[in-house]
PDB file of N, CA and C in Angstrom:
ATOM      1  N   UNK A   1       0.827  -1.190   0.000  1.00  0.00           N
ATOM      2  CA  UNK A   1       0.000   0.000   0.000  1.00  0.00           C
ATOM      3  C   UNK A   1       0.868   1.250   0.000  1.00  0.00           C
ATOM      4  N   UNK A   2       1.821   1.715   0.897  1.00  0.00           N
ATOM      5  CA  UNK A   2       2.463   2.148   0.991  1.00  0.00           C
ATOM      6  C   UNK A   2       3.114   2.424  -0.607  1.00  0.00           C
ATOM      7  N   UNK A   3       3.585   1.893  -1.317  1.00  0.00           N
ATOM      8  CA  UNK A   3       4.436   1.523  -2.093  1.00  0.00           C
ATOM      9  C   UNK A   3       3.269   2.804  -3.398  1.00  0.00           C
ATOM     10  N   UNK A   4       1.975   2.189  -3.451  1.00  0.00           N
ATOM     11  CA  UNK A   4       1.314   3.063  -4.608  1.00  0.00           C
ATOM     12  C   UNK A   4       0.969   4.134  -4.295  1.00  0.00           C
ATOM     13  N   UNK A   5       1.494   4.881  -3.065  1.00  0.00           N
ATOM     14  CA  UNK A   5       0.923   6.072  -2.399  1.00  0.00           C
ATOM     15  C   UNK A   5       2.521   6.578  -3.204  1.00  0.00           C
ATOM     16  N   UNK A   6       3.205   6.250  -2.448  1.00  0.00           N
ATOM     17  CA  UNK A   6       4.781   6.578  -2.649  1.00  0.00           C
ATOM     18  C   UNK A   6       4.686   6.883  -4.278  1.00  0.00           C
ATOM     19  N   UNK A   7       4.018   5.754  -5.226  1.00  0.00           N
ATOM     20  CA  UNK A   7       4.478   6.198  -7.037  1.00  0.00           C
ATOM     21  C   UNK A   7       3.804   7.056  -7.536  1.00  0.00           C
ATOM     22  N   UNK A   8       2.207   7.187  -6.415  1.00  0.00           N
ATOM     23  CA  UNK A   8       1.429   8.286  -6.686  1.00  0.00           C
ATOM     24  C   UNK A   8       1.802   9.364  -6.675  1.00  0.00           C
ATOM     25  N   UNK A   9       2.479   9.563  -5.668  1.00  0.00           N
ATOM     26  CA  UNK A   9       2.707  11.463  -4.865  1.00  0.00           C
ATOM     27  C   UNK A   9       4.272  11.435  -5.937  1.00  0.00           C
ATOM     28  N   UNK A  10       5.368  10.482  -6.074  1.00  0.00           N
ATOM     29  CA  UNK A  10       6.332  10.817  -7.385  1.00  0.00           C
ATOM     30  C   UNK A  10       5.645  11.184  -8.475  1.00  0.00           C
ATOM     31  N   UNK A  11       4.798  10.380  -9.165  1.00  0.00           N
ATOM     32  CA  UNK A  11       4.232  10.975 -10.381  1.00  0.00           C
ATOM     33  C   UNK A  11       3.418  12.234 -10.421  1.00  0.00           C
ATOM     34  N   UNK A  12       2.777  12.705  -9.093  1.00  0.00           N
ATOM     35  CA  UNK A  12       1.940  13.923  -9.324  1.00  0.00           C
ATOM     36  C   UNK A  12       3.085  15.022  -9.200  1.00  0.00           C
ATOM     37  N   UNK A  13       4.279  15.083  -8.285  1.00  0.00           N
ATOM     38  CA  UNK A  13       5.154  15.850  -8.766  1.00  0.00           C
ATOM     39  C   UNK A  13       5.965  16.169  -9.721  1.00  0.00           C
ATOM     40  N   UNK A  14       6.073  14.699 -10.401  1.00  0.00           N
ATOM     41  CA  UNK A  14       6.930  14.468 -11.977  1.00  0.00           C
ATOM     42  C   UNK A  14       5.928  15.565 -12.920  1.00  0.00           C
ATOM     43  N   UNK A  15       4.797  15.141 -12.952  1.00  0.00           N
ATOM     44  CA  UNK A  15       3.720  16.055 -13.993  1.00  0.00           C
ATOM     45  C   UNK A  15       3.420  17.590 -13.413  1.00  0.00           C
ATOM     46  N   UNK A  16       3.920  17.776 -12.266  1.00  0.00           N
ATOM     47  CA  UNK A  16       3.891  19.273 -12.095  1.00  0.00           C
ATOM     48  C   UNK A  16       4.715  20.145 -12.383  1.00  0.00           C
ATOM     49  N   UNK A  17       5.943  19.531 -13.025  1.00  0.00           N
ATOM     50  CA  UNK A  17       7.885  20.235 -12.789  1.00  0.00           C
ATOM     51  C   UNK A  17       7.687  21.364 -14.572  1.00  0.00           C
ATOM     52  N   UNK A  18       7.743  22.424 -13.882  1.00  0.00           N
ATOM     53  CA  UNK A  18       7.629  22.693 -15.325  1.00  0.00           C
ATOM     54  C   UNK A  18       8.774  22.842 -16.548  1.00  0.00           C
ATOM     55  N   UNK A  19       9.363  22.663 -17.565  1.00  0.00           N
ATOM     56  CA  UNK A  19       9.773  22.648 -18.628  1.00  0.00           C
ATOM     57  C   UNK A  19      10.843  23.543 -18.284  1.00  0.00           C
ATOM     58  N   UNK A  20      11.931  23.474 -18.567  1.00  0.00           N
ATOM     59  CA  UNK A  20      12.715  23.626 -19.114  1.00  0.00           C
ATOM     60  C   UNK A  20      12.425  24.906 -19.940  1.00  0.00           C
ATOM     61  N   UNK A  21      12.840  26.401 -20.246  1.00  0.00           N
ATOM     62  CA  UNK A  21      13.163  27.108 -21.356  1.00  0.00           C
ATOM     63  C   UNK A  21      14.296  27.517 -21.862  1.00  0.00           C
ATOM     64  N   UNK A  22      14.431  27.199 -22.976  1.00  0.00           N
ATOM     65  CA  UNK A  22      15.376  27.773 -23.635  1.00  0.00           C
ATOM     66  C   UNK A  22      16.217  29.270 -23.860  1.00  0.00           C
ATOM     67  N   UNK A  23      17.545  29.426 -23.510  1.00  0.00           N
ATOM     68  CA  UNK A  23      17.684  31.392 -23.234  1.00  0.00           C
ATOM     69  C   UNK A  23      17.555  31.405 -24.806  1.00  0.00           C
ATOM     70  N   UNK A  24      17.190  33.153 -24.631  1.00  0.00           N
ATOM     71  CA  UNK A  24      17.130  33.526 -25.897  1.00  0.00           C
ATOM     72  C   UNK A  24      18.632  34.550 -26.435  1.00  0.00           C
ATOM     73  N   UNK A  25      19.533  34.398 -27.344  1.00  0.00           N
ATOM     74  CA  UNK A  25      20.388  35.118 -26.752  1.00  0.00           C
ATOM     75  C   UNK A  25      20.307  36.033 -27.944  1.00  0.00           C
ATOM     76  N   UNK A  26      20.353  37.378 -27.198  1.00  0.00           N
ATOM     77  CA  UNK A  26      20.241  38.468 -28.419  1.00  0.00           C
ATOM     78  C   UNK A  26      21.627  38.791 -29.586  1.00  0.00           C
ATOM     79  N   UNK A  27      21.278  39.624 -30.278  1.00  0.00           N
ATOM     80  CA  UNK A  27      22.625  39.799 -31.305  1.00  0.00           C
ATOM     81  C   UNK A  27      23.206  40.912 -30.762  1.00  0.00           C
ATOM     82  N   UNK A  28      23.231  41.830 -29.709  1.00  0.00           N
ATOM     83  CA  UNK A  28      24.005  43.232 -29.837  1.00  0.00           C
ATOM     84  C   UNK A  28      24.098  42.972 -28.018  1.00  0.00           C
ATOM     85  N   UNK A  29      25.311  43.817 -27.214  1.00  0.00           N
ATOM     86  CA  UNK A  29      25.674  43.615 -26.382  1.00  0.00           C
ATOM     87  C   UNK A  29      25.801  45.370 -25.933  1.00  0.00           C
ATOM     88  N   UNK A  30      25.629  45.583 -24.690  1.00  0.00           N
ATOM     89  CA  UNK A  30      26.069  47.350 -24.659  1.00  0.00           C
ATOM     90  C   UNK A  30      27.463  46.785 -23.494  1.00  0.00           C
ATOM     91  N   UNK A  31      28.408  47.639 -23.797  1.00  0.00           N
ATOM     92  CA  UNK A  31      29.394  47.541 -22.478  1.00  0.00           C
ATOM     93  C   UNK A  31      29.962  49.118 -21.826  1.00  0.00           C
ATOM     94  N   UNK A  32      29.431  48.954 -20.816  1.00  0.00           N
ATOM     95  CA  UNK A  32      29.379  50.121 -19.982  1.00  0.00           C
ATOM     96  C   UNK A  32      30.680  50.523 -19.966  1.00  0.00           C
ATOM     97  N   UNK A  33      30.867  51.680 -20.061  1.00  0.00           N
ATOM     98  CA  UNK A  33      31.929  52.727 -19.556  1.00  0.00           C
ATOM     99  C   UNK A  33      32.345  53.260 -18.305  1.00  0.00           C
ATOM    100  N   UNK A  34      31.810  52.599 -17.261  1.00  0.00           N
ATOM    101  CA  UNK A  34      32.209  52.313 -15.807  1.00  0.00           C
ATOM    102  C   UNK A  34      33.292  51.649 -15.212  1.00  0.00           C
ATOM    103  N   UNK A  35      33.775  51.762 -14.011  1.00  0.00           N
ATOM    104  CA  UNK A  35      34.521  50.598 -13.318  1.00  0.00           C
ATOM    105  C   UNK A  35      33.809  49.246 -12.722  1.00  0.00           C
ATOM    106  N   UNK A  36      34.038  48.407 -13.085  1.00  0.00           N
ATOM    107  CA  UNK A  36      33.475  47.341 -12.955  1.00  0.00           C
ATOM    108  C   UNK A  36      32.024  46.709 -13.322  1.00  0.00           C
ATOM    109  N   UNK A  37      31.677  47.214 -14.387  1.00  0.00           N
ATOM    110  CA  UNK A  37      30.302  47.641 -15.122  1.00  0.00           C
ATOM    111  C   UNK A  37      29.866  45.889 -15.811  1.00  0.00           C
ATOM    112  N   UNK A  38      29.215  45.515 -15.756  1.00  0.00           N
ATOM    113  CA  UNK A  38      29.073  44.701 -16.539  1.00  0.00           C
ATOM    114  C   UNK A  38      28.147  44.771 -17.929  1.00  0.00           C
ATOM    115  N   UNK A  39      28.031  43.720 -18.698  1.00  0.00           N
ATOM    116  CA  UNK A  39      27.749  43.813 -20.217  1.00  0.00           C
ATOM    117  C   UNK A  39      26.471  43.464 -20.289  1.00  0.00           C
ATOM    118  N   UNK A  40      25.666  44.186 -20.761  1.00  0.00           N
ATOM    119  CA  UNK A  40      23.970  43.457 -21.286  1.00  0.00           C
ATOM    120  C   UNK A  40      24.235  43.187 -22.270  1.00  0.00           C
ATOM    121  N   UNK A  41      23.741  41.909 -22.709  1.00  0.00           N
ATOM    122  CA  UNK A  41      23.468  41.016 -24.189  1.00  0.00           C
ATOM    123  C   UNK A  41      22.138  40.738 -24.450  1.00  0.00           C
ATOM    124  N   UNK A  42      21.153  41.841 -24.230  1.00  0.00           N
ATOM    125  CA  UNK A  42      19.574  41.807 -24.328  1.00  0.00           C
ATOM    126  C   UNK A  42      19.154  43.136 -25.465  1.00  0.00           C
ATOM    127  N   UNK A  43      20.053  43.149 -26.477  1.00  0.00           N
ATOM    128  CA  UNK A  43      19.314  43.970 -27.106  1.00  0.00           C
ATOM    129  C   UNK A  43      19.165  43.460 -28.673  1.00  0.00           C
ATOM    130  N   UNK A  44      18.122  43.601 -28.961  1.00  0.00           N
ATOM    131  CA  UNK A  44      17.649  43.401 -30.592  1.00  0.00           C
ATOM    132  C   UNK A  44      18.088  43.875 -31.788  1.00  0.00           C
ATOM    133  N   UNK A  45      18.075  45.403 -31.114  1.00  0.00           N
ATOM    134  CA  UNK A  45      18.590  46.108 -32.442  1.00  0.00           C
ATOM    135  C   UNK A  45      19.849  46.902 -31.937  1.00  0.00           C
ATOM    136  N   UNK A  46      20.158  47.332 -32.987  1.00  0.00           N
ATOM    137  CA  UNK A  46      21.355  48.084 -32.757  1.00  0.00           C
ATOM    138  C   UNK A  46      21.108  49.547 -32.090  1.00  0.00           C
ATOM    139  N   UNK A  47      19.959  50.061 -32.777  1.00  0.00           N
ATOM    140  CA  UNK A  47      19.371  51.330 -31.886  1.00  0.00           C
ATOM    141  C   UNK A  47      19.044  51.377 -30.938  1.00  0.00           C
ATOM    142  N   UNK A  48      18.502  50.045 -30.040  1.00  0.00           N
ATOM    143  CA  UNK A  48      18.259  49.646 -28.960  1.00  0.00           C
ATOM    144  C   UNK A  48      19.016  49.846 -27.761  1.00  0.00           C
ATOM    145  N   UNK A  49      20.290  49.275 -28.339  1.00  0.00           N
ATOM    146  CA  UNK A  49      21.647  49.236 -27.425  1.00  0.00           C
ATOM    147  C   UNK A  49      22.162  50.590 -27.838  1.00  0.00           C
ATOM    148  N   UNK A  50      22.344  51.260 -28.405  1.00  0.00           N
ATOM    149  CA  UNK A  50      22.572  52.486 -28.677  1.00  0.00           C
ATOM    150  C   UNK A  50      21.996  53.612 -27.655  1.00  0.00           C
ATOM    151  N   UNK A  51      20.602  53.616 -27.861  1.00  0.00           N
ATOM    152  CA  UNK A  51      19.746  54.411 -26.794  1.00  0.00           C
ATOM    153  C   UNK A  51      19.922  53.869 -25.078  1.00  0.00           C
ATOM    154  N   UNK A  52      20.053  52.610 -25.167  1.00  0.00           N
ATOM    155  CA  UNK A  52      20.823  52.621 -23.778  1.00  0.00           C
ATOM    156  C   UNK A  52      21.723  52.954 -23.000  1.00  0.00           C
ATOM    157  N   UNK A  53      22.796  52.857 -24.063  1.00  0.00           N
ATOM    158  CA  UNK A  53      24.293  53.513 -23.434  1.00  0.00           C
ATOM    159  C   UNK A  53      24.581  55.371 -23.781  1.00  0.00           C
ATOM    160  N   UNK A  54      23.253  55.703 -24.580  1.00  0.00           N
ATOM    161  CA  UNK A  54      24.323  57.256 -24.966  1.00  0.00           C
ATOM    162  C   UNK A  54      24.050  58.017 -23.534  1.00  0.00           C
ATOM    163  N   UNK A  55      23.199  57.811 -22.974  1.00  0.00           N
ATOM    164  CA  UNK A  55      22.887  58.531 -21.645  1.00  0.00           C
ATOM    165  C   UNK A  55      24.121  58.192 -20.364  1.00  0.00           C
ATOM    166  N   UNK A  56      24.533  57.388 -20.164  1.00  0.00           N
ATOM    167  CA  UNK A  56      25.519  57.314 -19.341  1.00  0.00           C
ATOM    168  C   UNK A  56      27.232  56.826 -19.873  1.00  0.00           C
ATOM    169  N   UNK A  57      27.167  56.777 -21.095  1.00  0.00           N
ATOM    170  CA  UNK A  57      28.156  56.291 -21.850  1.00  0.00           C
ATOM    171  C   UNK A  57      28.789  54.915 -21.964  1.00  0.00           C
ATOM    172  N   UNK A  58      29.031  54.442 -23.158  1.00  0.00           N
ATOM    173  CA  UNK A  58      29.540  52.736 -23.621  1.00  0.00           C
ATOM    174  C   UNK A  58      29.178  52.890 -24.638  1.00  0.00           C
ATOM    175  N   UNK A  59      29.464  51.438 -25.298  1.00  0.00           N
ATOM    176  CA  UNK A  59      29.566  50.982 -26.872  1.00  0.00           C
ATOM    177  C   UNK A  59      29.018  50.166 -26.952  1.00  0.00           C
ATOM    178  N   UNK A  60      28.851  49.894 -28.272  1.00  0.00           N
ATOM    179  CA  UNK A  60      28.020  48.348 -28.172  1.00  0.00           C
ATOM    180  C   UNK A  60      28.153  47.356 -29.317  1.00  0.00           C
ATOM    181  N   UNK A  61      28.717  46.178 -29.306  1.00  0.00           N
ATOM    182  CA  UNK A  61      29.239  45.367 -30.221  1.00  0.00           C
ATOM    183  C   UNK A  61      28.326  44.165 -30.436  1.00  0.00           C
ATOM    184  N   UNK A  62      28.761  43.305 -30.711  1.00  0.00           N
ATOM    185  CA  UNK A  62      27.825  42.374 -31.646  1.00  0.00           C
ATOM    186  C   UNK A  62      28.410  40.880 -30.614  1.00  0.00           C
ATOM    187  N   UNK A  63      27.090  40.305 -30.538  1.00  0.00           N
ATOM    188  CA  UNK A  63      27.033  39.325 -28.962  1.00  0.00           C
ATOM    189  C   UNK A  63      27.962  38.469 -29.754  1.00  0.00           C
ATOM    190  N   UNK A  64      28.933  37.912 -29.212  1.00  0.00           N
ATOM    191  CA  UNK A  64      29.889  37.086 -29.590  1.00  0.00           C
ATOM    192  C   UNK A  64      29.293  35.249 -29.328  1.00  0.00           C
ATOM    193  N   UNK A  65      28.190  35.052 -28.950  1.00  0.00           N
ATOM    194  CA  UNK A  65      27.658  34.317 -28.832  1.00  0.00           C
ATOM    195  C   UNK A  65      26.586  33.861 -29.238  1.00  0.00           C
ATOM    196  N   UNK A  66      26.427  34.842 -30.122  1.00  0.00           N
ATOM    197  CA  UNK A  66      24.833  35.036 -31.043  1.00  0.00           C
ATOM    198  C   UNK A  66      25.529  34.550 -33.026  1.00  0.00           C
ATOM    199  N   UNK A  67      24.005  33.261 -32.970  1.00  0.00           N
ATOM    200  CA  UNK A  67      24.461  32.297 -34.395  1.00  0.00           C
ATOM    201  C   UNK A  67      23.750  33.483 -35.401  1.00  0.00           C
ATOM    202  N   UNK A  68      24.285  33.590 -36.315  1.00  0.00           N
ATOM    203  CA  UNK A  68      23.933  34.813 -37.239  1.00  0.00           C
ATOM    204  C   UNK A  68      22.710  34.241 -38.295  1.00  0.00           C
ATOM    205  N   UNK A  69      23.111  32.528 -38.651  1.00  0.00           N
ATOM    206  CA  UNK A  69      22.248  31.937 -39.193  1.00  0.00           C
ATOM    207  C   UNK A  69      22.299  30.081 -38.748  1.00  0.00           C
ATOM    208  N   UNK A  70      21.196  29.553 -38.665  1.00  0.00           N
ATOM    209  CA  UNK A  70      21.065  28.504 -38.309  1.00  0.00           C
ATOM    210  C   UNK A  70      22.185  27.482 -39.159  1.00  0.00           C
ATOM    211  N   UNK A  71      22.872  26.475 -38.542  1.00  0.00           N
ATOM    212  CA  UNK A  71      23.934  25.590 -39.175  1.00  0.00           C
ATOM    213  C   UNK A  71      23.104  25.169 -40.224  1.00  0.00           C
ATOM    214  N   UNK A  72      24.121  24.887 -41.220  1.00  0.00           N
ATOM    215  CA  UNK A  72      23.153  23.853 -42.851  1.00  0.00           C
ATOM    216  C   UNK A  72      23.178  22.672 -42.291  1.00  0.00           C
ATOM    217  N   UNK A  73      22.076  22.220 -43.035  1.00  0.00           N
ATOM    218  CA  UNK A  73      22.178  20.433 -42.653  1.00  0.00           C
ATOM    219  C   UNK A  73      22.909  19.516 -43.549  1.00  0.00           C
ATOM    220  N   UNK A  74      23.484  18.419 -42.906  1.00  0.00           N
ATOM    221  CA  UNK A  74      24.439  17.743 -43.116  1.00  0.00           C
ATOM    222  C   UNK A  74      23.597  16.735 -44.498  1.00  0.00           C
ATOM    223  N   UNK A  75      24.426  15.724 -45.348  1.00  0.00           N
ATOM    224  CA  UNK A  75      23.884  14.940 -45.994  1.00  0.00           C
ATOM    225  C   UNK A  75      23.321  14.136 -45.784  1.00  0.00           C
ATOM    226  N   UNK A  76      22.175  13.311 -46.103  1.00  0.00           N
ATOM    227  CA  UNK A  76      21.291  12.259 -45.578  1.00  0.00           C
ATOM    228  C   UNK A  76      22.663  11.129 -45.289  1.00  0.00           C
ATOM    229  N   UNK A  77      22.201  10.149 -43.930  1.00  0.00           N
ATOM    230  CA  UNK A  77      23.334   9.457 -43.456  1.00  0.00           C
ATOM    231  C   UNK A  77      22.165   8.083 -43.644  1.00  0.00           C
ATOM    232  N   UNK A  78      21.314   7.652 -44.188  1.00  0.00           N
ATOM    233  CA  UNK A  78      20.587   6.694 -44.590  1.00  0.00           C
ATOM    234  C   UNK A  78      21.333   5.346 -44.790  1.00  0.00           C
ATOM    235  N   UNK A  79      21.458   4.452 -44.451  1.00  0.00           N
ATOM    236  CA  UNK A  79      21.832   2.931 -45.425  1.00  0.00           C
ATOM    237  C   UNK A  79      21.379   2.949 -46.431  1.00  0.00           C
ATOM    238  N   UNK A  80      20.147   3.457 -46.841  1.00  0.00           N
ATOM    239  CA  UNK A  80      19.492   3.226 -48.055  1.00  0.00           C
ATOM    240  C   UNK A  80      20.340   4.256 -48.939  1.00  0.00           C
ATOM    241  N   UNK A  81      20.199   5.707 -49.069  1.00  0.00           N
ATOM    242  CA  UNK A  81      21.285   6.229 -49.768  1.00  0.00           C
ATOM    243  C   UNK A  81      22.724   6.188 -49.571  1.00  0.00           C
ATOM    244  N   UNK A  82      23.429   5.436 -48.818  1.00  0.00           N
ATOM    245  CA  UNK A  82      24.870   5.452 -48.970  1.00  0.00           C
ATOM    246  C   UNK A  82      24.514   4.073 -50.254  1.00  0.00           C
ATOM    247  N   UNK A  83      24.067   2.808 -50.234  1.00  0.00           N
ATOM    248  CA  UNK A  83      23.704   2.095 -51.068  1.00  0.00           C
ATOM    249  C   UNK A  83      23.709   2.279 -52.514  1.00  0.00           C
ATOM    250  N   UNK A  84      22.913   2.875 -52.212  1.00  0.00           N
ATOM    251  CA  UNK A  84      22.869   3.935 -54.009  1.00  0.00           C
ATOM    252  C   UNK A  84      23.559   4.419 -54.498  1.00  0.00           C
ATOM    253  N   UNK A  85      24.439   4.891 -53.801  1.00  0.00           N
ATOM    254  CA  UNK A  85      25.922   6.177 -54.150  1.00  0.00           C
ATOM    255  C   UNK A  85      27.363   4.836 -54.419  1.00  0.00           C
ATOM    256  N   UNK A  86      26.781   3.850 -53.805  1.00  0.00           N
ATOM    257  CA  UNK A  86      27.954   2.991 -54.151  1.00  0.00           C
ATOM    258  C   UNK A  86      27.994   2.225 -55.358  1.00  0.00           C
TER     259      UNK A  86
END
């Protein structure tokens, strides 16, 4: 008895855990002109990050971590088409 109470109350917490999201990482970065300032990488546009920093001063470069375009996909790796090609 014990035992289906126990898989009950695991599974009602398993189905409550919510998901996982994915970061979103932007393309433009502002870096402050301060001592010890750190870098926002939350801006979209370039005017964006622009209007952020002209008021207290920094620059703003391009997120070094941001994919410019999604990777190409590789060639079909099939048995059936390597077959064919041979």
């Amino acid at each position: 008895m014990r035992y289906y109470v126990m898989i009950s109350v695991a599974m009602a917490l398993a189905g409550s855990v919510d998901r996982a999201q994915a970061a979103i990482i932007y393309p433009w970065c502002a870096h402050y002109m301060m001592p010890n300032a750190p870098s926002n990488c939350g801006f979209a546009t370039f005017e964006q990050c622009r209007l952020t920093v002209a008021g207290i001063g920094g620059t703003c470069q391009l997120n070094p971590f941001y994919a410019m375009s999604p990777p190409a996909a590789g060639p079909p790796t099939s048995r059936r088409w390597r077959a064919r090609r041979s």
